[in-house]
C-alpha atoms as a PDB file:
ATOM      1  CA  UNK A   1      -6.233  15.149   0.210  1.00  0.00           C
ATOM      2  CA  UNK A   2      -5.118  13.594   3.274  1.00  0.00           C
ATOM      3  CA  UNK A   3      -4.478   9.849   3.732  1.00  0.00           C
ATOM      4  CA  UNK A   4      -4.826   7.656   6.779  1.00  0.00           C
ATOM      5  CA  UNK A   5      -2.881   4.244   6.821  1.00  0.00           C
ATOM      6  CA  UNK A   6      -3.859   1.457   9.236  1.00  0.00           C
ATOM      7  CA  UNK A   7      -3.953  -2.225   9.943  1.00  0.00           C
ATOM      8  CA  UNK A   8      -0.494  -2.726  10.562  1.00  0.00           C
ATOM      9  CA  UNK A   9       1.049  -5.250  13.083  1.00  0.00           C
ATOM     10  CA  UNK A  10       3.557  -8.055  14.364  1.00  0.00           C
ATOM     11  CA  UNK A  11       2.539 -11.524  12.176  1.00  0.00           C
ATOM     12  CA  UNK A  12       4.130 -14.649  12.315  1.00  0.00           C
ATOM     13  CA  UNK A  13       5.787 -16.051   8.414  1.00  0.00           C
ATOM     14  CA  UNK A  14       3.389 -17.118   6.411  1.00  0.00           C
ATOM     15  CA  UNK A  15       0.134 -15.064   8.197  1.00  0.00           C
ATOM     16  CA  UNK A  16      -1.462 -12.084   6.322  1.00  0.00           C
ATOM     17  CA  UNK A  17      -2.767  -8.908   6.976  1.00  0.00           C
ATOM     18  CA  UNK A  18      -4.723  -6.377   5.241  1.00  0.00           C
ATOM     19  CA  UNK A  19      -3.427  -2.803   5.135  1.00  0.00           C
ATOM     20  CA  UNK A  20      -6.240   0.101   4.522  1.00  0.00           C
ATOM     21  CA  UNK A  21      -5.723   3.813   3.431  1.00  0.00           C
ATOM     22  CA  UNK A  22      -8.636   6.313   3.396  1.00  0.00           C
ATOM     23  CA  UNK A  23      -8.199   9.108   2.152  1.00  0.00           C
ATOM     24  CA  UNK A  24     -10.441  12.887   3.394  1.00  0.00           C
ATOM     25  CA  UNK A  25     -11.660  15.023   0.392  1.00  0.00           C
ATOM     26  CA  UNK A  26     -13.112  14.897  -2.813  1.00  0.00           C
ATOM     27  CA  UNK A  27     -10.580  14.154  -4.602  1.00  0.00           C
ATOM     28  CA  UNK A  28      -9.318  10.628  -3.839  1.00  0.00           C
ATOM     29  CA  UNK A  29     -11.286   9.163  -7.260  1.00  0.00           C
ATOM     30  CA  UNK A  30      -8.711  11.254  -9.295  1.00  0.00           C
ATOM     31  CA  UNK A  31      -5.682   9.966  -7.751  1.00  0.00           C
ATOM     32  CA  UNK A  32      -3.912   7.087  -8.535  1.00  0.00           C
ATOM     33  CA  UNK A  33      -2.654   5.193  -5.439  1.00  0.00           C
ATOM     34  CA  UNK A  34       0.469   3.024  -4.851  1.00  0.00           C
ATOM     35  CA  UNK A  35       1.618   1.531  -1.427  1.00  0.00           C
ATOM     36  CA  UNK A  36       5.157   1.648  -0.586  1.00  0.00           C
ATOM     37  CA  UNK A  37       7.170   0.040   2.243  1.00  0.00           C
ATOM     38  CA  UNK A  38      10.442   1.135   3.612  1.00  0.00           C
ATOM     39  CA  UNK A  39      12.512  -1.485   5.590  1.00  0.00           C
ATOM     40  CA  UNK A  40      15.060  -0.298   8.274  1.00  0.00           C
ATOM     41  CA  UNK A  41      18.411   0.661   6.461  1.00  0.00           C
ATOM     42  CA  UNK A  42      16.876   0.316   3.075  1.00  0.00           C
ATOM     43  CA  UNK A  43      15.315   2.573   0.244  1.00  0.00           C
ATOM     44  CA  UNK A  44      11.467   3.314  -0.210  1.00  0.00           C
ATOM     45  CA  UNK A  45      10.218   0.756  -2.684  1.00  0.00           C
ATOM     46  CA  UNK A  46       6.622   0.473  -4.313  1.00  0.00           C
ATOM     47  CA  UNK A  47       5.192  -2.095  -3.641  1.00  0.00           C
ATOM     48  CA  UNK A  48       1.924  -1.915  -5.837  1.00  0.00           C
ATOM     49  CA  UNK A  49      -0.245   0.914  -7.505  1.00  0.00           C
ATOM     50  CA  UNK A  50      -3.393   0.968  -8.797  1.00  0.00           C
ATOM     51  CA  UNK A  51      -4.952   3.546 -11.392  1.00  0.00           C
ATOM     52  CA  UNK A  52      -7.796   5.827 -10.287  1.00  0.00           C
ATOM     53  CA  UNK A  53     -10.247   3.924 -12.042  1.00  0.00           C
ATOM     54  CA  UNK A  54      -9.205   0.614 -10.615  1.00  0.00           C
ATOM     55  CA  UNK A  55      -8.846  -1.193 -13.809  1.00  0.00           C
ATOM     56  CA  UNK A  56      -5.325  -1.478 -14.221  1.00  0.00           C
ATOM     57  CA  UNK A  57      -2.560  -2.921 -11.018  1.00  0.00           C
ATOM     58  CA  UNK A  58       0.929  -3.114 -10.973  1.00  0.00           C
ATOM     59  CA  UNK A  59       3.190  -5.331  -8.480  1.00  0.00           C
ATOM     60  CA  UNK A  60       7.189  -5.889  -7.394  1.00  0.00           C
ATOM     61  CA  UNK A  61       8.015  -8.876  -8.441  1.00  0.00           C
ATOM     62  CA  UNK A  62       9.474  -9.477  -4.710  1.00  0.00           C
ATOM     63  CA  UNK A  63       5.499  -9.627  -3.928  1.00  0.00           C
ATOM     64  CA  UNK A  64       3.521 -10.126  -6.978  1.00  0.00           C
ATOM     65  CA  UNK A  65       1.081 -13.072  -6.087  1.00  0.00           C
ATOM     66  CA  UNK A  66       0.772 -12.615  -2.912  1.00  0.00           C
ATOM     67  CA  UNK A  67      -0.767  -9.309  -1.994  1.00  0.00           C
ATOM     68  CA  UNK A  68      -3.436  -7.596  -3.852  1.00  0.00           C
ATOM     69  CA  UNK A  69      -4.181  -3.454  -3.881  1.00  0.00           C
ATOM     70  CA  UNK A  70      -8.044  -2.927  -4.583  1.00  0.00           C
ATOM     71  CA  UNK A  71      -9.806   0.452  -3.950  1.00  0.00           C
ATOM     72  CA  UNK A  72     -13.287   1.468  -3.451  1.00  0.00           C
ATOM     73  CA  UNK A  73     -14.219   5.039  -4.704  1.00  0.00           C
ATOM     74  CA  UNK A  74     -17.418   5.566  -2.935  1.00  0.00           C
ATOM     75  CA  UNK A  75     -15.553   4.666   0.429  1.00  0.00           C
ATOM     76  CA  UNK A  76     -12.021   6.859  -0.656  1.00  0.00           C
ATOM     77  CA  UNK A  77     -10.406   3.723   0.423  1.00  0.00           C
ATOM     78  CA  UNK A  78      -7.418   1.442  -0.849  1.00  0.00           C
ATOM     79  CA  UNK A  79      -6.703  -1.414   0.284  1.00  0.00           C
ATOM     80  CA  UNK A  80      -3.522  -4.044   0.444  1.00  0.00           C
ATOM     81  CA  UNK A  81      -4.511  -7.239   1.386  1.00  0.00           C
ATOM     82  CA  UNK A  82      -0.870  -9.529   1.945  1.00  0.00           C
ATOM     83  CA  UNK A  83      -1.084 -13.060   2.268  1.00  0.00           C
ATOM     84  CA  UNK A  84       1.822 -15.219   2.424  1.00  0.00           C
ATOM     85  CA  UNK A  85       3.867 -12.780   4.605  1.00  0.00           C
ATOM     86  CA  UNK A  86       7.837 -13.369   4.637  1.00  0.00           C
ATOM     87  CA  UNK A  87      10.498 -11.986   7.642  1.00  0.00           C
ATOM     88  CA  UNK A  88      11.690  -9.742   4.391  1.00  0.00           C
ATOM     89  CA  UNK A  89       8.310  -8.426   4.621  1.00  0.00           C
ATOM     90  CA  UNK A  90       8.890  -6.258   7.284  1.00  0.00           C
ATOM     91  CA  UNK A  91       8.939  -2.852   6.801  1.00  0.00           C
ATOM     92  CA  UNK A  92       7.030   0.504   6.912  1.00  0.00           C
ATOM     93  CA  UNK A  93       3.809   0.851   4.567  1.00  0.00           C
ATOM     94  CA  UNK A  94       3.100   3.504   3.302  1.00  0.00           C
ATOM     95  CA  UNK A  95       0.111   4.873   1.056  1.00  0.00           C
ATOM     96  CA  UNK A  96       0.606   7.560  -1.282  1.00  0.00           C
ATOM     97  CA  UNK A  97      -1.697   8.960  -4.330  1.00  0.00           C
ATOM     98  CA  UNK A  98      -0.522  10.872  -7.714  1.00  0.00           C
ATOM     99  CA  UNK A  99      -0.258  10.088 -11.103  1.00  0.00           C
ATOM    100  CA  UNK A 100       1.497   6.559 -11.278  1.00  0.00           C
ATOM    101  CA  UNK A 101       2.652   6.579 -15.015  1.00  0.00           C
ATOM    102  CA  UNK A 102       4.508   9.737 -14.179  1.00  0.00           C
ATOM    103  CA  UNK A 103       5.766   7.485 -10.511  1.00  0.00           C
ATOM    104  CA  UNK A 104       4.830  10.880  -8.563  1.00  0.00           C
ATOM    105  CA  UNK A 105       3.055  10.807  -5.500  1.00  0.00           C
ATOM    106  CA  UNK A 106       2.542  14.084  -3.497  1.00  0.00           C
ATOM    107  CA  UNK A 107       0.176  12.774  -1.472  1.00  0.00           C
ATOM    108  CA  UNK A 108       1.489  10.589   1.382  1.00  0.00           C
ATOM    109  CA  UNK A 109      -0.259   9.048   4.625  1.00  0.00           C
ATOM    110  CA  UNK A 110       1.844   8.801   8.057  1.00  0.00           C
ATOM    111  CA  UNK A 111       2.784   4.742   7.642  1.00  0.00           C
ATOM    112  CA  UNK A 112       2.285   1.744   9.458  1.00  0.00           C
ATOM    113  CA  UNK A 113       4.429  -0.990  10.555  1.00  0.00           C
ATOM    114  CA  UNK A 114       4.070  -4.432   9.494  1.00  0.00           C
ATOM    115  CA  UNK A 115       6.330  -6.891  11.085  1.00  0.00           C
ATOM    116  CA  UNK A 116       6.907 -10.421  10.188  1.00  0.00           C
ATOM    117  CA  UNK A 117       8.273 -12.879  12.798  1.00  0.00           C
ATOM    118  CA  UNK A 118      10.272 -15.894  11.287  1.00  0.00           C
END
């Protein structure tokens, strides 16, 4: 499967921005999918995963109630939707699909840069 990431771009603190991930092939309903971010000088982090069915989610605290992941198996999409954005925000995103109990994810997309101006 490969995977497409989009929607990134500069935002001001406190803007939003939703991140989308679509994924080519037949296979995207058996994956689950998790969105990382990678800031410069830091590690790779996740940021949120959702299973393949979509019933269960799973945040970092650092973001929890303020962005949401949601997917759409008919459209082999994923979505992050951030609201709230903060300077510490700004990183590389990142979409990725596997097996999330097991945290591996062979499946990555290119990234896209979200910046957050203070």
């Amino acid at each position: 499967v490969q995977l497409q990431a989009s929607g990134g771009g500069l935002v001001q603190a406190g803007g939003s921005l939703r991140l989308s991930c679509a994924a080519s092939g037949r296979t995207f309903s058996t994956l689950d999918m998790g969105w990382f971010r990678q800031a410069p000088g830091k590690e790779r982090e996740l940021v949120a995963y959702i299973y393949r069915s979509g019933g269960f989610t799973s945040y970092a605290d650092s973001v929890k109630g303020r962005f949401t992941i949601s997917r759409d198996n008919s459209k082999n999409t994923v979505w992050l939707q951030m609201l709230g954005l903060k300077p510490e925000d700004t990183a590389v995103y990142y979409c990725a699909g596997g097996v999330a109990t097991a945290g591996r994810y062979p499946y990555w997309g290119q990234g896209t840069l979200v910046t957050v101006s203070s």
